[in-house]
C-alpha atoms as a PDB file:
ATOM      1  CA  UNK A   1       0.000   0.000   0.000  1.00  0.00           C
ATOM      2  CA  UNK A   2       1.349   3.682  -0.664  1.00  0.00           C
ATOM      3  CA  UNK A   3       2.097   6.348   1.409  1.00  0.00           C
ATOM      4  CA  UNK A   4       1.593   9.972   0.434  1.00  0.00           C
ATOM      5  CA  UNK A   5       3.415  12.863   1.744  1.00  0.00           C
ATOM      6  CA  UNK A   6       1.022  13.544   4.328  1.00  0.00           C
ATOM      7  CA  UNK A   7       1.472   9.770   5.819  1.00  0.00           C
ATOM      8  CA  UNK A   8       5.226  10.365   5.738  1.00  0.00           C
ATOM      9  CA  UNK A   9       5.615  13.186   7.507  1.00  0.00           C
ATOM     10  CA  UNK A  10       3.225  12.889  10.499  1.00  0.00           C
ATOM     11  CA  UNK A  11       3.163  15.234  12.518  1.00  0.00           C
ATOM     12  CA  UNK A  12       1.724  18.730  12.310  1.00  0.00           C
ATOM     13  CA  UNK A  13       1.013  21.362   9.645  1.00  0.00           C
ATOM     14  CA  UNK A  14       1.901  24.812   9.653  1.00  0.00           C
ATOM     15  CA  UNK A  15      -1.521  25.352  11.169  1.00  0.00           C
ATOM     16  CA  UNK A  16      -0.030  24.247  14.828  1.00  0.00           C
ATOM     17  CA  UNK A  17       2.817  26.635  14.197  1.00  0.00           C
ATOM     18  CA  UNK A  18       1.007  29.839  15.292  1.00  0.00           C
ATOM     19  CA  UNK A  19       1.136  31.732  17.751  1.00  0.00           C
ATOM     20  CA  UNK A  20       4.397  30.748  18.999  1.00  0.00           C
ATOM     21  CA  UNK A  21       6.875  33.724  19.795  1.00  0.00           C
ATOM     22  CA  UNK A  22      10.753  33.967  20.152  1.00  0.00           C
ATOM     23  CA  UNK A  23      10.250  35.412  23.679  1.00  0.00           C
ATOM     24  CA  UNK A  24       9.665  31.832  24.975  1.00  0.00           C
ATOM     25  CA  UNK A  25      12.917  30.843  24.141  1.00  0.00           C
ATOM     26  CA  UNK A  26      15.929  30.944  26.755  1.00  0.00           C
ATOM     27  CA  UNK A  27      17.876  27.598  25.463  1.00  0.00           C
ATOM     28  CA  UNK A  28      21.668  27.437  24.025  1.00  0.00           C
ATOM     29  CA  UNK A  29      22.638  26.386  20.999  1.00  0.00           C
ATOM     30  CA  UNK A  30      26.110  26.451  18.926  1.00  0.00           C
ATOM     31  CA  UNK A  31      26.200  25.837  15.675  1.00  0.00           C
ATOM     32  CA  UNK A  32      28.314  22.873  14.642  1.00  0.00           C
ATOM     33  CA  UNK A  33      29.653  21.061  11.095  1.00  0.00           C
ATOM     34  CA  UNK A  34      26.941  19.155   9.113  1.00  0.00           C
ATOM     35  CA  UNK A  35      27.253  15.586   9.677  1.00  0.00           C
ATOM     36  CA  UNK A  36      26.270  14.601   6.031  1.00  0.00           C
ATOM     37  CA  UNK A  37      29.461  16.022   5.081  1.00  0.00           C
ATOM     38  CA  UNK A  38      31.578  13.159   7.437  1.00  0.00           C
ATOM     39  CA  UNK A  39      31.368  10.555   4.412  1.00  0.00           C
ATOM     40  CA  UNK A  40      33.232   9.682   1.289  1.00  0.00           C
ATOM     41  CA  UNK A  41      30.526  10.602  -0.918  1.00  0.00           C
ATOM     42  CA  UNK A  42      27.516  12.764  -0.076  1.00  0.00           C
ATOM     43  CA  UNK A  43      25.043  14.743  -1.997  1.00  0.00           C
ATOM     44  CA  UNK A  44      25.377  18.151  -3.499  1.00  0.00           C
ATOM     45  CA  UNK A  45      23.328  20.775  -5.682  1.00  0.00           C
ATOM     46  CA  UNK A  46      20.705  19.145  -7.192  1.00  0.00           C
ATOM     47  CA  UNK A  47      19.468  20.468 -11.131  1.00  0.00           C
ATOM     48  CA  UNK A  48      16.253  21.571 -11.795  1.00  0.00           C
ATOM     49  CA  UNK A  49      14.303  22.417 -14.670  1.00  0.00           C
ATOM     50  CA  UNK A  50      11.513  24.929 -14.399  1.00  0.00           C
ATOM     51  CA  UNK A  51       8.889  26.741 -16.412  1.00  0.00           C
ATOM     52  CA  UNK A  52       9.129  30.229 -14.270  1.00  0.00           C
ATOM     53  CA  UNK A  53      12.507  31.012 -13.463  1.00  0.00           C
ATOM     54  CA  UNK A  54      11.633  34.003 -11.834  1.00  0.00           C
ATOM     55  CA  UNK A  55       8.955  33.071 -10.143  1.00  0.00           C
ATOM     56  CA  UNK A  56      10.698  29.828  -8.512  1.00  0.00           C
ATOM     57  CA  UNK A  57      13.794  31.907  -7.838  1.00  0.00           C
ATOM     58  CA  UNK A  58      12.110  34.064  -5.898  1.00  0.00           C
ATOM     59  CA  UNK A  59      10.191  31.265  -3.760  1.00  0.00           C
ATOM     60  CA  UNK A  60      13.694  29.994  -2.765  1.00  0.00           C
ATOM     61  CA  UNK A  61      15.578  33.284  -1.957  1.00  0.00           C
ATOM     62  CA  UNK A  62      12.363  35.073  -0.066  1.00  0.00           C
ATOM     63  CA  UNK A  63      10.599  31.804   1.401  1.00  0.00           C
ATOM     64  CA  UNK A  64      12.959  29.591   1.960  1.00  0.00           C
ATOM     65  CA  UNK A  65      16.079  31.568   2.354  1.00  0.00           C
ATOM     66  CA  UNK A  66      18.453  30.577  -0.199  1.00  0.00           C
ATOM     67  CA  UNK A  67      20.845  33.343  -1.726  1.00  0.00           C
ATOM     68  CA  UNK A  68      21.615  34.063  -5.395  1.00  0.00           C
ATOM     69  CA  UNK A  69      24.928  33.362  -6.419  1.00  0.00           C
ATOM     70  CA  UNK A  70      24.917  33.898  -9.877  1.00  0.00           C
ATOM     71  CA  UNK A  71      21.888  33.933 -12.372  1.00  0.00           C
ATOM     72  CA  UNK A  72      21.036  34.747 -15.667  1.00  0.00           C
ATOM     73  CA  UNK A  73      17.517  34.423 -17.737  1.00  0.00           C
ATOM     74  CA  UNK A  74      18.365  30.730 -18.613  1.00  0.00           C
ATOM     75  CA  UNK A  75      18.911  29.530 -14.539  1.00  0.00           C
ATOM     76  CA  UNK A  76      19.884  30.430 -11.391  1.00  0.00           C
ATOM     77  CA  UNK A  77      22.402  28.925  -8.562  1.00  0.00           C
ATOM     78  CA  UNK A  78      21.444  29.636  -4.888  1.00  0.00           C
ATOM     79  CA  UNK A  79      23.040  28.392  -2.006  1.00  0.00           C
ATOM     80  CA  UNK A  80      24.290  29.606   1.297  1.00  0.00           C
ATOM     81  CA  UNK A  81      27.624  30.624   2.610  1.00  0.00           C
ATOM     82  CA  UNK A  82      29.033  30.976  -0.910  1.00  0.00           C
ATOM     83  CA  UNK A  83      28.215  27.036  -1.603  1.00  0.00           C
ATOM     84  CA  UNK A  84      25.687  26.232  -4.659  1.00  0.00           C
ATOM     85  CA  UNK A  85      23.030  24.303  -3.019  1.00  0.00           C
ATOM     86  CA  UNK A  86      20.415  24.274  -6.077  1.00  0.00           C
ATOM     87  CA  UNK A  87      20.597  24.904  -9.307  1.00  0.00           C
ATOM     88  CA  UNK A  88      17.283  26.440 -11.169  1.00  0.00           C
ATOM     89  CA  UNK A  89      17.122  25.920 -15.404  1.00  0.00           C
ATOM     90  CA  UNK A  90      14.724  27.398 -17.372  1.00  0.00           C
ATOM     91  CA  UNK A  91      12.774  25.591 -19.924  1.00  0.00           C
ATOM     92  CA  UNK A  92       9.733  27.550 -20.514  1.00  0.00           C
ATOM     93  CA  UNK A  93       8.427  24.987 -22.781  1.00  0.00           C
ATOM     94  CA  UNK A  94       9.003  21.649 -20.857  1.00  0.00           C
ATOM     95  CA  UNK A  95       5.664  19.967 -19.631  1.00  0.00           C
ATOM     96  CA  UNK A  96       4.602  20.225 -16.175  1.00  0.00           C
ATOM     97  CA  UNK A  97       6.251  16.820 -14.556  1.00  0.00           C
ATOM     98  CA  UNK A  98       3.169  14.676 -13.899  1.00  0.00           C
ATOM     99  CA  UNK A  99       2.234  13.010 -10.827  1.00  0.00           C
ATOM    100  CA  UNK A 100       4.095   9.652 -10.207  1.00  0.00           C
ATOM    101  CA  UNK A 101       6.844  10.033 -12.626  1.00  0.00           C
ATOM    102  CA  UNK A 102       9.384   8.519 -11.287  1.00  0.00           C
ATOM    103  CA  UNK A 103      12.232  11.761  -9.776  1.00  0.00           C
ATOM    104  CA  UNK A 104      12.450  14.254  -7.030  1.00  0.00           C
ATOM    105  CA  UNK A 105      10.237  13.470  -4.052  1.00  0.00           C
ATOM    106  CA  UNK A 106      12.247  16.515  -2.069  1.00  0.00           C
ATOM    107  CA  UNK A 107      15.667  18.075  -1.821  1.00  0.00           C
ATOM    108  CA  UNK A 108      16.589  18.190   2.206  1.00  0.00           C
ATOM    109  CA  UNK A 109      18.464  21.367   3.103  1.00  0.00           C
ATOM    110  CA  UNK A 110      20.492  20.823   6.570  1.00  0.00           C
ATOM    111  CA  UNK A 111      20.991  23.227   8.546  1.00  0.00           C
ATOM    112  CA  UNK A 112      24.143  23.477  11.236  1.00  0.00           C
ATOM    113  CA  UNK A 113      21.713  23.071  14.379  1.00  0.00           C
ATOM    114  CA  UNK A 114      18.641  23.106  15.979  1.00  0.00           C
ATOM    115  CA  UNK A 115      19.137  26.521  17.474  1.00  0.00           C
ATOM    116  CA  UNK A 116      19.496  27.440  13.477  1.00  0.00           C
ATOM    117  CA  UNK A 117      16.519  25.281  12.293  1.00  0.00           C
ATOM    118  CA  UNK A 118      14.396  27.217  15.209  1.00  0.00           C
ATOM    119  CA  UNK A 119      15.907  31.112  13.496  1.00  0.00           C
ATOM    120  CA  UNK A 120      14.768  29.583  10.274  1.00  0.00           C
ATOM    121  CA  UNK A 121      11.055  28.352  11.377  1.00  0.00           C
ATOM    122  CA  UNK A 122      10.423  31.589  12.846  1.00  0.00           C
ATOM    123  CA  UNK A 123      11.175  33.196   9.425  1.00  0.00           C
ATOM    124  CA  UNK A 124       9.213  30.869   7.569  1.00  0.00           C
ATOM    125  CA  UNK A 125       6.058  31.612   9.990  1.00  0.00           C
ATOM    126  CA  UNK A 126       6.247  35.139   9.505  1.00  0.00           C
ATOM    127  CA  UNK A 127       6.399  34.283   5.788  1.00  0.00           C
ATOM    128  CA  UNK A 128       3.871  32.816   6.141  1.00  0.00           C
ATOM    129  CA  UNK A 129       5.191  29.740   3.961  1.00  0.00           C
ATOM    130  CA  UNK A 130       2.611  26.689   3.746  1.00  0.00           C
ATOM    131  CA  UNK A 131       4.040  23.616   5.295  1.00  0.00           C
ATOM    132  CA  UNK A 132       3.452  20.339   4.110  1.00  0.00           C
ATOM    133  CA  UNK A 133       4.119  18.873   7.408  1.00  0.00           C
ATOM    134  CA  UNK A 134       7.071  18.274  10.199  1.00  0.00           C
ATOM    135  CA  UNK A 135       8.235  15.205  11.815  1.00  0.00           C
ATOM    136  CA  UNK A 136      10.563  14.574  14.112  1.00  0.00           C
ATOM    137  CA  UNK A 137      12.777  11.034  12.940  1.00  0.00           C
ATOM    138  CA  UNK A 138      14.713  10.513  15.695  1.00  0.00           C
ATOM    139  CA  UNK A 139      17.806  11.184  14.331  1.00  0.00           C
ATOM    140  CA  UNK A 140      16.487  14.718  13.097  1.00  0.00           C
ATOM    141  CA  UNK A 141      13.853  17.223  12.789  1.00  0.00           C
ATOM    142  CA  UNK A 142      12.318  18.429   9.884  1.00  0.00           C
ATOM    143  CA  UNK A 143       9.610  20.634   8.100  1.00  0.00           C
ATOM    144  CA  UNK A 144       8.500  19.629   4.529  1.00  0.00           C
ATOM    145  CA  UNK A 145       7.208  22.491   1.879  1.00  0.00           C
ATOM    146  CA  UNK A 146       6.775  22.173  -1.417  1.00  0.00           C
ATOM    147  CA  UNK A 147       7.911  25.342  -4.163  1.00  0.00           C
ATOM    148  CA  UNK A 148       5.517  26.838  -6.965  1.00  0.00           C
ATOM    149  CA  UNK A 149       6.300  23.911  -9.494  1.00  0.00           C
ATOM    150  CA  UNK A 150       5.752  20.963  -6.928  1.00  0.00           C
ATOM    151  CA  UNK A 151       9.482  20.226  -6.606  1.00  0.00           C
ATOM    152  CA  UNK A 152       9.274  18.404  -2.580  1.00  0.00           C
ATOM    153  CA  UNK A 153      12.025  20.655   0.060  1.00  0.00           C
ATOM    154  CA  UNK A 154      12.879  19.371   3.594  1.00  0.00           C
ATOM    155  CA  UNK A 155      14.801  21.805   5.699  1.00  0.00           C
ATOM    156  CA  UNK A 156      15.922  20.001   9.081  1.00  0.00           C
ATOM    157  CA  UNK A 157      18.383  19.933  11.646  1.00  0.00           C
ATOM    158  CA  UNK A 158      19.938  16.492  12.819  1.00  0.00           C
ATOM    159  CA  UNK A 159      20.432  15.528  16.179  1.00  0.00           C
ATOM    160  CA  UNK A 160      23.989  14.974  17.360  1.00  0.00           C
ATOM    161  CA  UNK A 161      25.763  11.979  16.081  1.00  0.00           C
ATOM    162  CA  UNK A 162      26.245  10.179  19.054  1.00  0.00           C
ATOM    163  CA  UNK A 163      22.508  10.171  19.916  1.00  0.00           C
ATOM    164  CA  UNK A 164      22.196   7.843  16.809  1.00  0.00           C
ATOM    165  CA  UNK A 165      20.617   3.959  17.414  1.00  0.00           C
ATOM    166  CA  UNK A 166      22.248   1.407  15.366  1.00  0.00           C
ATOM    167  CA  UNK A 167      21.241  -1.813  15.141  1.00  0.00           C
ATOM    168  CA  UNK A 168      24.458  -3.680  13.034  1.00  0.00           C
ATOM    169  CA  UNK A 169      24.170  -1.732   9.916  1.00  0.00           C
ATOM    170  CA  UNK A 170      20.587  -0.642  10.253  1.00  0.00           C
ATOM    171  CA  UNK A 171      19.390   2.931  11.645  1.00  0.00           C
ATOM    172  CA  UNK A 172      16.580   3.504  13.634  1.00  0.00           C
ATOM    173  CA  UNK A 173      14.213   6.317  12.134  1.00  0.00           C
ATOM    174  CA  UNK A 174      10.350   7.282  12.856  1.00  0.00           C
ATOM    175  CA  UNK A 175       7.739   9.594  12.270  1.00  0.00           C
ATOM    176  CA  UNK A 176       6.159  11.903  15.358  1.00  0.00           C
ATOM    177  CA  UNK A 177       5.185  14.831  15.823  1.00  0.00           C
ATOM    178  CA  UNK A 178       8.351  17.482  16.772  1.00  0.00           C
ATOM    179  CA  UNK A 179       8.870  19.661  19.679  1.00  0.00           C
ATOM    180  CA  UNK A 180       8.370  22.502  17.780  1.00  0.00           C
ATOM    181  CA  UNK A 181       8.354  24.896  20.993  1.00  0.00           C
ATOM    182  CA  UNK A 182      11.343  23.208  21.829  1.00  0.00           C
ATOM    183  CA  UNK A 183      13.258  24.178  18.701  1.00  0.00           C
ATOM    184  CA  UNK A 184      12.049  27.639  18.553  1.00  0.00           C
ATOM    185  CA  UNK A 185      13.203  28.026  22.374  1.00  0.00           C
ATOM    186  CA  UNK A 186      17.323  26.935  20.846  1.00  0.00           C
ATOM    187  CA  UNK A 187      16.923  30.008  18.502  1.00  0.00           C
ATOM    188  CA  UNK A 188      17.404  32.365  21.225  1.00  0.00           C
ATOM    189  CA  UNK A 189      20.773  30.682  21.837  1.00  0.00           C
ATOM    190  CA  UNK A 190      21.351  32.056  18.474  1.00  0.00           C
ATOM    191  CA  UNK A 191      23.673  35.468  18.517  1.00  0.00           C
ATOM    192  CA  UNK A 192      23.379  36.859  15.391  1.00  0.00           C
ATOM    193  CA  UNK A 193      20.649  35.237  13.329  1.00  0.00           C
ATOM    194  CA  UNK A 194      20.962  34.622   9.846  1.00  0.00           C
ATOM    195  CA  UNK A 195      18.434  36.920   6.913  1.00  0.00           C
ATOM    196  CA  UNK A 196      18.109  33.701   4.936  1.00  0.00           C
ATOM    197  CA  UNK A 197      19.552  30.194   5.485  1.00  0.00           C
ATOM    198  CA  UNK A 198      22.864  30.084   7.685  1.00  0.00           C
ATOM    199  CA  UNK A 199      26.419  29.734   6.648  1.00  0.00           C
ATOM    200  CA  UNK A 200      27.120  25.811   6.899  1.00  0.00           C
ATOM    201  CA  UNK A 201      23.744  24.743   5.087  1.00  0.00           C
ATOM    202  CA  UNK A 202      24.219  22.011   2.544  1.00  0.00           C
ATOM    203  CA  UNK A 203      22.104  19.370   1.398  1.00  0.00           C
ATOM    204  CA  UNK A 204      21.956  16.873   3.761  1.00  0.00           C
ATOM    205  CA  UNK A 205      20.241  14.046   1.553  1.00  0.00           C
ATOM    206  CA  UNK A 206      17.954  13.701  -1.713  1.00  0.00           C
ATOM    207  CA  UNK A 207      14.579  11.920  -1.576  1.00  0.00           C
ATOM    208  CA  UNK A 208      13.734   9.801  -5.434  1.00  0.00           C
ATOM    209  CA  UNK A 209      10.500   8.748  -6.473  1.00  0.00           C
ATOM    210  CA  UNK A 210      11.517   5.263  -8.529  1.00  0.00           C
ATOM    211  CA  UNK A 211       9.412   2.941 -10.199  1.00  0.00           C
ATOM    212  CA  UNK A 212      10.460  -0.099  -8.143  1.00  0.00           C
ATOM    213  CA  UNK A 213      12.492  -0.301  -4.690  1.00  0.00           C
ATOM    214  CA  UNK A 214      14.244  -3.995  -5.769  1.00  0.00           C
ATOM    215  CA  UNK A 215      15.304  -2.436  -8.355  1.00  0.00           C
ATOM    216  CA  UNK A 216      16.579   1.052  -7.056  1.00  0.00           C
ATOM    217  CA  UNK A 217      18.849  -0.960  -4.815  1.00  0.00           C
ATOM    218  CA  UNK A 218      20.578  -2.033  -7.435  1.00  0.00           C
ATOM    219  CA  UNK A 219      21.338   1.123  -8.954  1.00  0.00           C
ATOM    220  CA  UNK A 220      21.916   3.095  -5.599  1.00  0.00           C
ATOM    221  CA  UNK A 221      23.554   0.481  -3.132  1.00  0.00           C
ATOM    222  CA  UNK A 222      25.180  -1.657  -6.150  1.00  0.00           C
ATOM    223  CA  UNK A 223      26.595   0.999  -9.020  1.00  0.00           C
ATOM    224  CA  UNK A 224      26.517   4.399  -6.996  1.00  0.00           C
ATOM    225  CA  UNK A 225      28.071   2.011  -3.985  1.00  0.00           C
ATOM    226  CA  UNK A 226      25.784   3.287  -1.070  1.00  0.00           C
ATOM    227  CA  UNK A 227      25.090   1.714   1.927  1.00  0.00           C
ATOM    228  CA  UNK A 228      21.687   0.487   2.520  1.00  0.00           C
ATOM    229  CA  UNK A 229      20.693   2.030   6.182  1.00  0.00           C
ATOM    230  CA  UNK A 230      16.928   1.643   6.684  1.00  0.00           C
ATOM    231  CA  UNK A 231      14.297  -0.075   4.799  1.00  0.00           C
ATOM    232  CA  UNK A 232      10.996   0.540   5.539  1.00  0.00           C
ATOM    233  CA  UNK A 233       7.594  -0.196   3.695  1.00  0.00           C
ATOM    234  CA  UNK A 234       7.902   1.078  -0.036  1.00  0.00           C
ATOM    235  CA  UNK A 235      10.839   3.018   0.896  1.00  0.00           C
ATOM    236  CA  UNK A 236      14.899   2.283   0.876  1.00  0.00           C
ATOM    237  CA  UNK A 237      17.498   4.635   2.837  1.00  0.00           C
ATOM    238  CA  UNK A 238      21.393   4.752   1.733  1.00  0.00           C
ATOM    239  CA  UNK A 239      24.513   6.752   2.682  1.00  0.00           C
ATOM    240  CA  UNK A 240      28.137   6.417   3.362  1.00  0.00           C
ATOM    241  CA  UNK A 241      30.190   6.822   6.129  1.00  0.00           C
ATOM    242  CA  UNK A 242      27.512   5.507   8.576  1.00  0.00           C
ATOM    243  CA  UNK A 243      25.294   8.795   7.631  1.00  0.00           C
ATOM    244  CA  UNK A 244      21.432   8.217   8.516  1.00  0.00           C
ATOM    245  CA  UNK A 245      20.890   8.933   4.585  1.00  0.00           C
ATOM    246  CA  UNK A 246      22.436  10.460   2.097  1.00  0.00           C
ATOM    247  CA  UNK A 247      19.869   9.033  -0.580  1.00  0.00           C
ATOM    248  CA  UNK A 248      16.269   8.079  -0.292  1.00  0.00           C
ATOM    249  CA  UNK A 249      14.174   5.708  -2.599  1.00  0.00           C
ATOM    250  CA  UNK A 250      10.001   5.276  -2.670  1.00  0.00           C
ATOM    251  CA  UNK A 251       7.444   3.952  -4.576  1.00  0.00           C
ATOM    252  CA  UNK A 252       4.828   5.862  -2.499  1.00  0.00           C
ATOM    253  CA  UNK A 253       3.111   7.848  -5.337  1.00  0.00           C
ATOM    254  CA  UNK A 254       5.565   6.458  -8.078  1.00  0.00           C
ATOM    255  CA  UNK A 255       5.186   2.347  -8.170  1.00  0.00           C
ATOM    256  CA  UNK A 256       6.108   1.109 -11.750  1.00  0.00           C
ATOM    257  CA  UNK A 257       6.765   4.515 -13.420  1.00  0.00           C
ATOM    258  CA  UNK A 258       8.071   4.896 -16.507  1.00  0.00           C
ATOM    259  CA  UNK A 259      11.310   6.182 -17.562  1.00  0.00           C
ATOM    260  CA  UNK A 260      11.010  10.130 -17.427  1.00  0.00           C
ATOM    261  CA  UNK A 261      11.024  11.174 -20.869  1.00  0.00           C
ATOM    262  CA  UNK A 262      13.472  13.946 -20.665  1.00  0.00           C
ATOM    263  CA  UNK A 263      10.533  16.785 -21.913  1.00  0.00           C
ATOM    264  CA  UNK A 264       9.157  17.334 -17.808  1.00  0.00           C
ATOM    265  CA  UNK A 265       9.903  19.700 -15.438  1.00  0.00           C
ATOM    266  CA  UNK A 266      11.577  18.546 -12.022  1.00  0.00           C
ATOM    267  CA  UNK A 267      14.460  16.889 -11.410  1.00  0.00           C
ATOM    268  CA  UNK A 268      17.633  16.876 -14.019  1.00  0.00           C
ATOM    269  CA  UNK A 269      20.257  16.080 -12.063  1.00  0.00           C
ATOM    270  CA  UNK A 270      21.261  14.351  -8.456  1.00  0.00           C
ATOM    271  CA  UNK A 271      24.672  15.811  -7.968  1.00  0.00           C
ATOM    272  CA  UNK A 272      26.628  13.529  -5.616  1.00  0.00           C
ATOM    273  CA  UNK A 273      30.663  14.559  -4.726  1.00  0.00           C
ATOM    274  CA  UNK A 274      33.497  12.561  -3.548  1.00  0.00           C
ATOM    275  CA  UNK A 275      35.114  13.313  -1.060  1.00  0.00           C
ATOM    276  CA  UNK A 276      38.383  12.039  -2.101  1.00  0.00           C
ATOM    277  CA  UNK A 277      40.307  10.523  -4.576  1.00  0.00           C
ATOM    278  CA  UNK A 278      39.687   6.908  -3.915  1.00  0.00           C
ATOM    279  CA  UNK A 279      36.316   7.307  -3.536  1.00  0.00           C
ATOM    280  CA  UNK A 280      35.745   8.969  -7.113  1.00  0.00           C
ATOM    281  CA  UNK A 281      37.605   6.203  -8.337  1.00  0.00           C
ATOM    282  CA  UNK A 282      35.875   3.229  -7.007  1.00  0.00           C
ATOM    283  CA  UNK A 283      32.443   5.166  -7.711  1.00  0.00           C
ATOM    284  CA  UNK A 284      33.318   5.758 -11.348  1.00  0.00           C
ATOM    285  CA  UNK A 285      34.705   2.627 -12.051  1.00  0.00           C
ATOM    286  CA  UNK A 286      31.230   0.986 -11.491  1.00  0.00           C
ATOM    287  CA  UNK A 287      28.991   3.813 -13.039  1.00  0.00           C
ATOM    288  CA  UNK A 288      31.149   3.296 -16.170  1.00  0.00           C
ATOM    289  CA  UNK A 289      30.786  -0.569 -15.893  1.00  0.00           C
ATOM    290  CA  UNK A 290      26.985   0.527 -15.983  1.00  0.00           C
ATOM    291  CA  UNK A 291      27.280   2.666 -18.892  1.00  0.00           C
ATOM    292  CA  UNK A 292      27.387   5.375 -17.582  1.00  0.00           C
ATOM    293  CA  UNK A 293      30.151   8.195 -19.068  1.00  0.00           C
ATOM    294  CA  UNK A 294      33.188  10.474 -17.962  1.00  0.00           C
ATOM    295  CA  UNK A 295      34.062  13.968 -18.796  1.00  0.00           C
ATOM    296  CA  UNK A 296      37.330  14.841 -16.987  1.00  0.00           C
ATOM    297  CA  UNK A 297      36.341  14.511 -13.685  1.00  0.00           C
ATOM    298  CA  UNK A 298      32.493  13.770 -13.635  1.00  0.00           C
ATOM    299  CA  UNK A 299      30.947  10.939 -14.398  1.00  0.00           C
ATOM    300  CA  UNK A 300      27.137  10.547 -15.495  1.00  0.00           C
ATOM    301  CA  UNK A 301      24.969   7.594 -15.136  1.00  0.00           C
ATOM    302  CA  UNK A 302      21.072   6.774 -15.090  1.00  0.00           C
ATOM    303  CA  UNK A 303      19.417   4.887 -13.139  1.00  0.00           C
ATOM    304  CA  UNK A 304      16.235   2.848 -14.623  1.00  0.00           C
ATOM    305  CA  UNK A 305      14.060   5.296 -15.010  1.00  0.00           C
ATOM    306  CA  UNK A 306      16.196   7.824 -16.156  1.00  0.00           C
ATOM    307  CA  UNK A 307      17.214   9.686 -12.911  1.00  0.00           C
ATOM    308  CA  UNK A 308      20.617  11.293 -13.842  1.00  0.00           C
ATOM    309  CA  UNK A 309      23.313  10.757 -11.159  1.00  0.00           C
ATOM    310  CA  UNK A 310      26.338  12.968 -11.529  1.00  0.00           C
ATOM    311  CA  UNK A 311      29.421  12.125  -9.775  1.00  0.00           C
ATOM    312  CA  UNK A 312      32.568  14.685  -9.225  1.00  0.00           C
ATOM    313  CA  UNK A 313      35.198  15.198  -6.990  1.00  0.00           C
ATOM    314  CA  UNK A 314      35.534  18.163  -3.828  1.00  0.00           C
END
């Protein structure tokens, strides 16, 4: 049986956000490295192709807080800190990416703590952004939106490393309602809070839609060399370097999709990056095995539905 958006991120709407101010806050919080960013590979700027560049832009640097770094009337880079975290392309004519193609299900921004996540919920309240829902997962706490085209965004904060349940190889994860009091209270810890999303953002992990989970394995854990860390109904959960997940599978609104034609709006490319040397290499050498090809130091594959992965080096 699917599960929609809504089932996935139990918890509450942006509804139960009001009326909460930054006077109740008193907690402490320092900001700290991401902990996506401890692995050999983990995911970077993702590509997307839009109908209204300007119009999507805008819904990233005013709602959700990204910055321009460069743009021009063809696309747009945003990130924070200096760091491209999404990059916009416009293709006025492309059709509108219908529901359960196989793609993006949501691009996770992750922010440096929860004192930051709290700055950055106040914001988007006063925005008065519509939420999709929150959840808290255990090993993090997130709020789920969705921009003008439909493309899925997560922004969340995750809980310190060491707070982490393993069993073996296997994470624990779940779906509850967050303390969202509590995270607005670690704002005030905050000195100087950040105008849009704080220095030390990246994306933490990228959610697919895929037409098949069996299958998705194959690609993600066997050819982009992932590590499977959760599997839960209609869903599959990778990273490296014992992340919680780098990579996210479902067949939730997406079981046996077609290939994406290449003519839709969404998704273009999952950027992943190496760390290292020796992790490009190994990486490479089975994408290319795959068919997949090299320019320099990239290397492009697909995955069965035609999900571009894009592989390059720090």
């Amino acid at each position: 049986m699917g599960v929609n958006r809504r089932d996935f991120v139990a918890g509450c709407g942006g509804a139960a956000l009001a009326g909460l101010t930054m006077s109740e806050a008193s907690a402490q919080s320092a900001p700290r490295r991401v902990e996506s960013l401890n692995a050999p590979i983990y995911t970077g700027a993702p590509v997307l192709i839009v109908n209204d560049l300007a119009g999507v832009t805008r819904y990233y640097e005013e709602g959700i807080g990204l910055t321009r770094i460069d743009a021009d009337s063809e696309s747009a880079r945003l990130g924070a800190g200096g760091v491209v975290l999404l990059v916009l392309r416009k293709r006025a004519s492309a059709e509108r990416e219908p529901p359960g193609l196989a793609g993006l299900y949501h691009t996770a921004f992750l922010v440096p703590s929860r004192g930051e996540l709290g700055v950055w919920l106040r914001r988007a309240v006063d925005n008065k952004l519509v939420f999709d829902g929150a959840s808290d997962h255990l090993v993090s706490e997130s709020f789920y939106l969705s921009d003008p085209e439909g493309n899925g965004i997560e922004v969340y904060a995750d809980r310190p490393r060491d707070t982490w349940r393993w069993s073996g190889d296997l994470i624990e994860m779940r779906n509850s309602a967050p303390d969202i009091r509590g995270i607005l209270a670690e704002a005030a810890g905050i000195a100087t809070p950040s105008a849009g999303m704080p220095d030390g953002t990246r994306v933490g992990h990228v959610h697919m839609r895929v037409g098949a989970i069996d299958t998705a394995e194959q690609f993600y854990q066997k050819v982009l060399g992932f590590d499977v860390t959760r599997r839960r109904e209609g869903a599959t959960f990778y990273a490296t370097g014992r992340y919680h997940h780098h990579l996210a599978t479902n067949i939730w609104e997406s079981r046996g999709s077609a290939r994406r034609p290449g003519t839709t709006t969404g998704l273009a490319v999952l950027s992943l990056v190496a760390a290292d040397g020796k992790a490009f290499d190994a990486a490479a050498e089975r994408m290319l095995v795959a068919g997949g090809k090299r320019t320099g130091n990239t290397v492009i594959a697909e995955d069965p539905w035609g999900n571009v992965a894009e592989l390059s080096q720090a």
